[in-house]
Protein backbone atom coordinates (compact mmCIF):
# COMPACT_ATOMS: atom_id res chain seq x y z
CA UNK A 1 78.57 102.66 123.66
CA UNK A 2 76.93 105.38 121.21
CA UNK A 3 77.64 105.62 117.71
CA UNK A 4 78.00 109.44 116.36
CA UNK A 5 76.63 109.78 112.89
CA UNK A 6 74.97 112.44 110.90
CA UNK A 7 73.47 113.93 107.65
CA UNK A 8 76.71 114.57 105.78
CA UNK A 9 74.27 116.87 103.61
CA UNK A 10 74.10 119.14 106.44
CA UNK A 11 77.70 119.67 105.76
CA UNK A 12 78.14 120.14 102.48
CA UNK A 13 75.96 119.27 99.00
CA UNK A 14 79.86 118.20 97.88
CA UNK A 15 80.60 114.34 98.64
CA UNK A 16 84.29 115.43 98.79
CA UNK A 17 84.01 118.14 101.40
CA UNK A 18 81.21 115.98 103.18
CA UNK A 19 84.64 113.36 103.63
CA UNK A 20 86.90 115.51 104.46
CA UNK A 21 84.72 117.06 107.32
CA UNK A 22 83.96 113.83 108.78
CA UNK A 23 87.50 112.64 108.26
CA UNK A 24 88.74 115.20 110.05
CA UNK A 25 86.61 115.22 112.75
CA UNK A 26 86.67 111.30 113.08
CA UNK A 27 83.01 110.59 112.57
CA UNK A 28 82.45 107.08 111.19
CA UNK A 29 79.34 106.86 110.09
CA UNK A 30 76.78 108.59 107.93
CA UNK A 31 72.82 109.12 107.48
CA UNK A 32 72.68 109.21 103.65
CA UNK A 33 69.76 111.60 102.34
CA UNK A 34 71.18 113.70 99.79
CA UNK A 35 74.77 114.16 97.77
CA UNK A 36 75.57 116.68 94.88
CA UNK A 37 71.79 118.08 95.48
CA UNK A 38 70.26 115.02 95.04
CA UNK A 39 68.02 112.64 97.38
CA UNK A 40 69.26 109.55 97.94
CA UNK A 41 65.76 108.19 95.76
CA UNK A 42 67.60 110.20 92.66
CA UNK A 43 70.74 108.82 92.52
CA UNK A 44 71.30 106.27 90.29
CA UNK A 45 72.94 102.83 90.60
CA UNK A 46 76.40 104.25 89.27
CA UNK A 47 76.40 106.87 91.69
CA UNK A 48 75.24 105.10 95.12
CA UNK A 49 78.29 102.83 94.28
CA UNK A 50 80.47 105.60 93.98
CA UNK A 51 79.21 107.30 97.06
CA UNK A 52 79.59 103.74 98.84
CA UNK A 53 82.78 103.37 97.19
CA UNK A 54 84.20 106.74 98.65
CA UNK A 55 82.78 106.65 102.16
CA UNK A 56 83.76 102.85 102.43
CA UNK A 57 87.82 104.53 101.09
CA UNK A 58 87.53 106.71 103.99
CA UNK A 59 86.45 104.53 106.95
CA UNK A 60 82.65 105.46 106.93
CA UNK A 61 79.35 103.53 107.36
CA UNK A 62 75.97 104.13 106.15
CA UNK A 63 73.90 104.14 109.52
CA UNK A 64 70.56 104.47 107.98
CA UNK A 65 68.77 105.66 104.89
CA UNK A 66 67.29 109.33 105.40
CA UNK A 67 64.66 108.62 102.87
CA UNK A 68 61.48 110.46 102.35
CA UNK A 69 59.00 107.46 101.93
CA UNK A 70 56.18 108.62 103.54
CA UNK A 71 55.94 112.50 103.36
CA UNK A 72 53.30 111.89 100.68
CA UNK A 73 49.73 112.93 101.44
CA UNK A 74 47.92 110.41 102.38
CA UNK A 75 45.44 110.72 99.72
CA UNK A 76 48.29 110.42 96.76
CA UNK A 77 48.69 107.28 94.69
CA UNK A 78 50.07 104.53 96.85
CA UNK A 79 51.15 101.56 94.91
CA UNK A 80 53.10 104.43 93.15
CA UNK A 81 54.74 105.46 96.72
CA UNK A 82 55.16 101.57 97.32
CA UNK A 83 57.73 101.23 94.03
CA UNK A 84 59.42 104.08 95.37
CA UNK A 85 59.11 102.68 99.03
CA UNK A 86 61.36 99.00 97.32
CA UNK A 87 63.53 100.88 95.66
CA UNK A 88 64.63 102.99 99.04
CA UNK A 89 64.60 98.80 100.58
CA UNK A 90 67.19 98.06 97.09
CA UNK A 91 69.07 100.98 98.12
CA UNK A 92 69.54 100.22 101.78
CA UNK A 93 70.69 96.88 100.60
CA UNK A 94 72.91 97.97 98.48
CA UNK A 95 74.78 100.49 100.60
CA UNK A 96 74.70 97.86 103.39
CA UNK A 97 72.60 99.05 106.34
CA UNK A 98 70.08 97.79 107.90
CA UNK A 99 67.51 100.95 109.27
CA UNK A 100 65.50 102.82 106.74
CA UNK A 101 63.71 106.60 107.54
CA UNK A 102 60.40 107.11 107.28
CA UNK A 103 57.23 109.35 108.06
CA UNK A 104 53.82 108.42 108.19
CA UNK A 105 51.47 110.77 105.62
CA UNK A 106 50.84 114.06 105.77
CA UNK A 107 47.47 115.21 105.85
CA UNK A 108 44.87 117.30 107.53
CA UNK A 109 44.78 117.77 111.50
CA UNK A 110 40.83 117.22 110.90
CA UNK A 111 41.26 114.20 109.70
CA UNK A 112 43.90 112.15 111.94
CA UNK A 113 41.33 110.09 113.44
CA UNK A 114 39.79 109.38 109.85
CA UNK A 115 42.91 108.17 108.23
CA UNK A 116 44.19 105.98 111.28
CA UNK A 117 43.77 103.05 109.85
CA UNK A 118 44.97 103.92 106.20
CA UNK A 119 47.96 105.19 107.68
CA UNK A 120 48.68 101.57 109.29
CA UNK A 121 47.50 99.42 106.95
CA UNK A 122 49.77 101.25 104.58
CA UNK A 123 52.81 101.59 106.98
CA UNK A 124 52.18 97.58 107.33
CA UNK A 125 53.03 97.14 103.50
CA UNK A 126 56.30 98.44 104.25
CA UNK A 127 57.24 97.01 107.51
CA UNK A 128 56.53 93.64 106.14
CA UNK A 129 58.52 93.84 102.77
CA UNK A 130 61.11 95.29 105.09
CA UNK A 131 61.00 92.23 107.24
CA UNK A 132 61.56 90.08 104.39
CA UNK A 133 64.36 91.92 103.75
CA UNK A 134 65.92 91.80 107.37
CA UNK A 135 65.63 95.43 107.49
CA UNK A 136 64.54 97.91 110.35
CA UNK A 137 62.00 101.16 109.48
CA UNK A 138 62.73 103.87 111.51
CA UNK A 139 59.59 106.37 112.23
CA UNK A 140 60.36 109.93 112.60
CA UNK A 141 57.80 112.50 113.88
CA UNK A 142 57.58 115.27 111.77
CA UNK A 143 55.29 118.50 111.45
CA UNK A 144 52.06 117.87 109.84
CA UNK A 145 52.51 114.29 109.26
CA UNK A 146 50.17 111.24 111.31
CA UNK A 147 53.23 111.00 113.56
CA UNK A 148 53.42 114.84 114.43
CA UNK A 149 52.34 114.33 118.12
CA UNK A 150 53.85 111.48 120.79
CA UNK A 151 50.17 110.30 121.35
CA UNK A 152 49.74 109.60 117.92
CA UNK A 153 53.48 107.90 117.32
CA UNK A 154 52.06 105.43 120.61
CA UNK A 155 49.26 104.35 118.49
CA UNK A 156 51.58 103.54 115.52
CA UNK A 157 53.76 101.21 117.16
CA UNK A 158 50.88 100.30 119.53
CA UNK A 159 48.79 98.76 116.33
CA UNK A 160 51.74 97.69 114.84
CA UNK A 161 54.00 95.56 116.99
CA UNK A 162 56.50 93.98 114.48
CA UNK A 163 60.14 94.09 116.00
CA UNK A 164 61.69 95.73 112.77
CA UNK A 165 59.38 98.95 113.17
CA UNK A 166 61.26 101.14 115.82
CA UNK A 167 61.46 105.24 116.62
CA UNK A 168 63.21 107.77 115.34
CA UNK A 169 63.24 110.20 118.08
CA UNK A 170 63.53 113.80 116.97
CA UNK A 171 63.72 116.13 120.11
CA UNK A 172 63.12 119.32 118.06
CA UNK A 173 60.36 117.93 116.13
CA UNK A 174 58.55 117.63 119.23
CA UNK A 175 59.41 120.96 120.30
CA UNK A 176 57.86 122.29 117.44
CA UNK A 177 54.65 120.25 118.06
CA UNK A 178 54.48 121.87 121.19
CA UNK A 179 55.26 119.38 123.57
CA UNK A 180 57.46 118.84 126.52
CA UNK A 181 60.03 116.56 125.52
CA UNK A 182 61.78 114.66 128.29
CA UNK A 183 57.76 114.07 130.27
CA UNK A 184 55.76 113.73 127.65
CA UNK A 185 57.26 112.49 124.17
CA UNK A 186 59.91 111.30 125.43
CA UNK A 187 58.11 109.19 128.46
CA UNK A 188 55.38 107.97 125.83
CA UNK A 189 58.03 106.20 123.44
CA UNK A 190 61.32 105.61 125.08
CA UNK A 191 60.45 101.60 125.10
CA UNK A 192 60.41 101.97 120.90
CA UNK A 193 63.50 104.27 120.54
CA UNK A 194 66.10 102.60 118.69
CA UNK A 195 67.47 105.88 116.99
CA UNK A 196 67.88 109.41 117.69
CA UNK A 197 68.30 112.25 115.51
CA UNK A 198 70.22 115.23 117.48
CA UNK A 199 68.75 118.12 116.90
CA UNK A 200 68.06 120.70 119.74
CA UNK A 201 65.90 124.30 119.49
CA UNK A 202 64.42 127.11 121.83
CA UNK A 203 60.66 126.70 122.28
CA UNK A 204 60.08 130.74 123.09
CA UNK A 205 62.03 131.10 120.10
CA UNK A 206 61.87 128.08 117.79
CA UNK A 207 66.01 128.85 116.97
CA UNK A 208 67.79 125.89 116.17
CA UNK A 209 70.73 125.84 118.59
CA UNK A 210 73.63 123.15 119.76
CA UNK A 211 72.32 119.86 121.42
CA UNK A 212 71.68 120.44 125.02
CA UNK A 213 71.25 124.73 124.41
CA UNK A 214 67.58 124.18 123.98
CA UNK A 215 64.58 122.39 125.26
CA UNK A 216 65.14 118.70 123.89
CA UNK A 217 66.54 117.72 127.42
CA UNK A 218 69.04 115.84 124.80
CA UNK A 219 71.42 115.20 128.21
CA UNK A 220 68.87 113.57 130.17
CA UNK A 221 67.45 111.41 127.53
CA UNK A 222 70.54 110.32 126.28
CA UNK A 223 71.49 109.28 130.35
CA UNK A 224 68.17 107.37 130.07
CA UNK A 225 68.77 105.59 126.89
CA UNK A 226 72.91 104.85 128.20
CA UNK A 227 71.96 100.73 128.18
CA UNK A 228 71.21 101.00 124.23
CA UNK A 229 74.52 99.04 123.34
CA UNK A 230 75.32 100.52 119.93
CA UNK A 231 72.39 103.45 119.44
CA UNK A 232 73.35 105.98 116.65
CA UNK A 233 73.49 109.39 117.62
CA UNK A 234 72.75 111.07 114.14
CA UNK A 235 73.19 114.66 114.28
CA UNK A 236 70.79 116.97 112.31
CA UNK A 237 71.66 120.61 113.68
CA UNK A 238 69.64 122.58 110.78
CA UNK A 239 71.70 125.26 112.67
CA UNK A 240 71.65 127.52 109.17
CA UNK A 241 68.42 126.81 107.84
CA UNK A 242 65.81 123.97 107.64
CA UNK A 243 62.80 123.04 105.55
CA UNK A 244 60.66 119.77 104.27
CA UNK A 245 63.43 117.70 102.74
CA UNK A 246 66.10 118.86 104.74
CA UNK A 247 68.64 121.21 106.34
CA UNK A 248 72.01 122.85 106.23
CA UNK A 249 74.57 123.59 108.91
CA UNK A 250 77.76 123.93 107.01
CA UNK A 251 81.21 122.83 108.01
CA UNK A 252 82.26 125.21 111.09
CA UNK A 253 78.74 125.21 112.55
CA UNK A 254 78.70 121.34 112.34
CA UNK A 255 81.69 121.36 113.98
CA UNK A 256 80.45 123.52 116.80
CA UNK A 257 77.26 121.04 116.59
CA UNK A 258 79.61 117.99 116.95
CA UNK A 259 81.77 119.16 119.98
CA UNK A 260 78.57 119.92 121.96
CA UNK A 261 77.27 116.47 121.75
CA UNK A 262 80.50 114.81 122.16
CA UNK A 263 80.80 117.20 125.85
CA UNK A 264 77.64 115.94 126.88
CA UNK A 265 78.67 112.15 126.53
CA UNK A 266 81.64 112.61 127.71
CA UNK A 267 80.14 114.58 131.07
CA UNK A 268 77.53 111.63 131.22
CA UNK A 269 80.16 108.96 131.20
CA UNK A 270 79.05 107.21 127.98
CA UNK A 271 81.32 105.66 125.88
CA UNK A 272 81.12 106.91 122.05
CA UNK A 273 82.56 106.02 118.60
């Protein structure tokens, strides 16, 4: 079985219409990355209890932290990004999941090879404080970050094999980096997928359209991945607009977003909640 979740900010920067949404469209659990225009990093003590508090009222989960630890460049102040990087791990503890989001530096495409190792020995600091904290970290490839291409995601979990440092897989991401999805990013890293962010998009194009509309092969991967007992399905449309900290879809398009994924599972035969 599947779980469906999402980035309620996609919805609506309003917690109250981000509830009623999911309420009425059933959807249990949440990716939490931004309320009332603010990232999750901003919001104080007072209000991630009150967000808790209201989802928890409602019948929804956090699934995972969106956070934006790690779309930093690489060259920035770390121990800096590492304070912010325990107070995303307090935050995940305190709303009760176990997966934290993150990217791994931007920086420039000259220099990939260069920063290799700075990039892992600085992705370690987190992984293990994570660990001690029985929590997962969740890479997502992103534009103009280390992890842009599947090659260079392989290398990431290749030089750092800890159990608690999994994939994010982001189909449109990789459509963007100009790759084919289903043979080559998704082939490369389908042993470290333990998440998958559903969002689908036209490479001739680059329009960001319902899962299964573009070229994410989001059916077949999702047939492939069927044994991951419990795998979150967090959708992501950015079918009005996206940019670097985010997207919005708003409440009908989400819905339209929503129905499409929930077809394809149910034409693949896999169970969802």
């Amino acid at each position: 079985m599947f779980r469906i979740s999402c980035f309620a900010d996609e919805i609506s920067s309003d917690l109250n219409e981000q509830i009623d949404v999911l309420s009425k469209n059933k959807i249990k659990f949440v990716e939490l990355r931004s309320v009332w225009k603010k990232n999750v990093m901003e919001l104080s003590d007072n209000e991630l209890d009150l967000v808790k508090e209201r989802f928890w009222d409602n019948g929804i989960s956090i699934s995972s932290i969106g956070s934006p630890i790690g779309k930093v460049d690489i060259n920035d102040d770390f121990e800096k990004h590492l304070e912010r990087f325990k107070r995303a791990v307090e935050i995940a503890l305190k709303m009760e999941t176990r997966y934290i989001r993150i990217f791994s530096f931007y920086m420039n495409k000259e220099e990939l090879d260069m920063h290799h190792q700075k990039v892992v020995d600085r992705l370690r600091c987190f992984i293990e404080i994570a660990e001690e904290n029985n929590l997962v970290l969740l890479h997502e490839n992103e534009a103009n970050i280390y992890g842009e291409s599947s090659t260079r995601c392989l290398k990431l979990f290749k030089s750092l094999p800890y159990n608690n440092f999994r994939a994010v897989f982001d189909p449109s991401n990789f459509i963007v980096a100009g790759e084919d999805v289903l043979n080559e990013s998704f082939g490369k890293l389908k042993d470290y997928i333990e998440y998958i962010h559903v969002k689908d998009s036209r490479k001739d194009t680059g329009e960001k359209v319902v899962a299964g509309k573009g070229d994410g092969h989001i059916p077949e991967i999702l047939d492939e991945l069927r044994h991951k007992e419990g795998m979150f399905l967090s959708l992501e449309p950015h079918l009005a607009r996206g940019g670097k900290y985010g997207g919005f879809t708003g409440p009908e398009l989400f819905e339209e977003a929503l129905e499409a994924l929930r077809r394809i599972l149910i034409e693949l035969k896999i169970d969802f909640e």
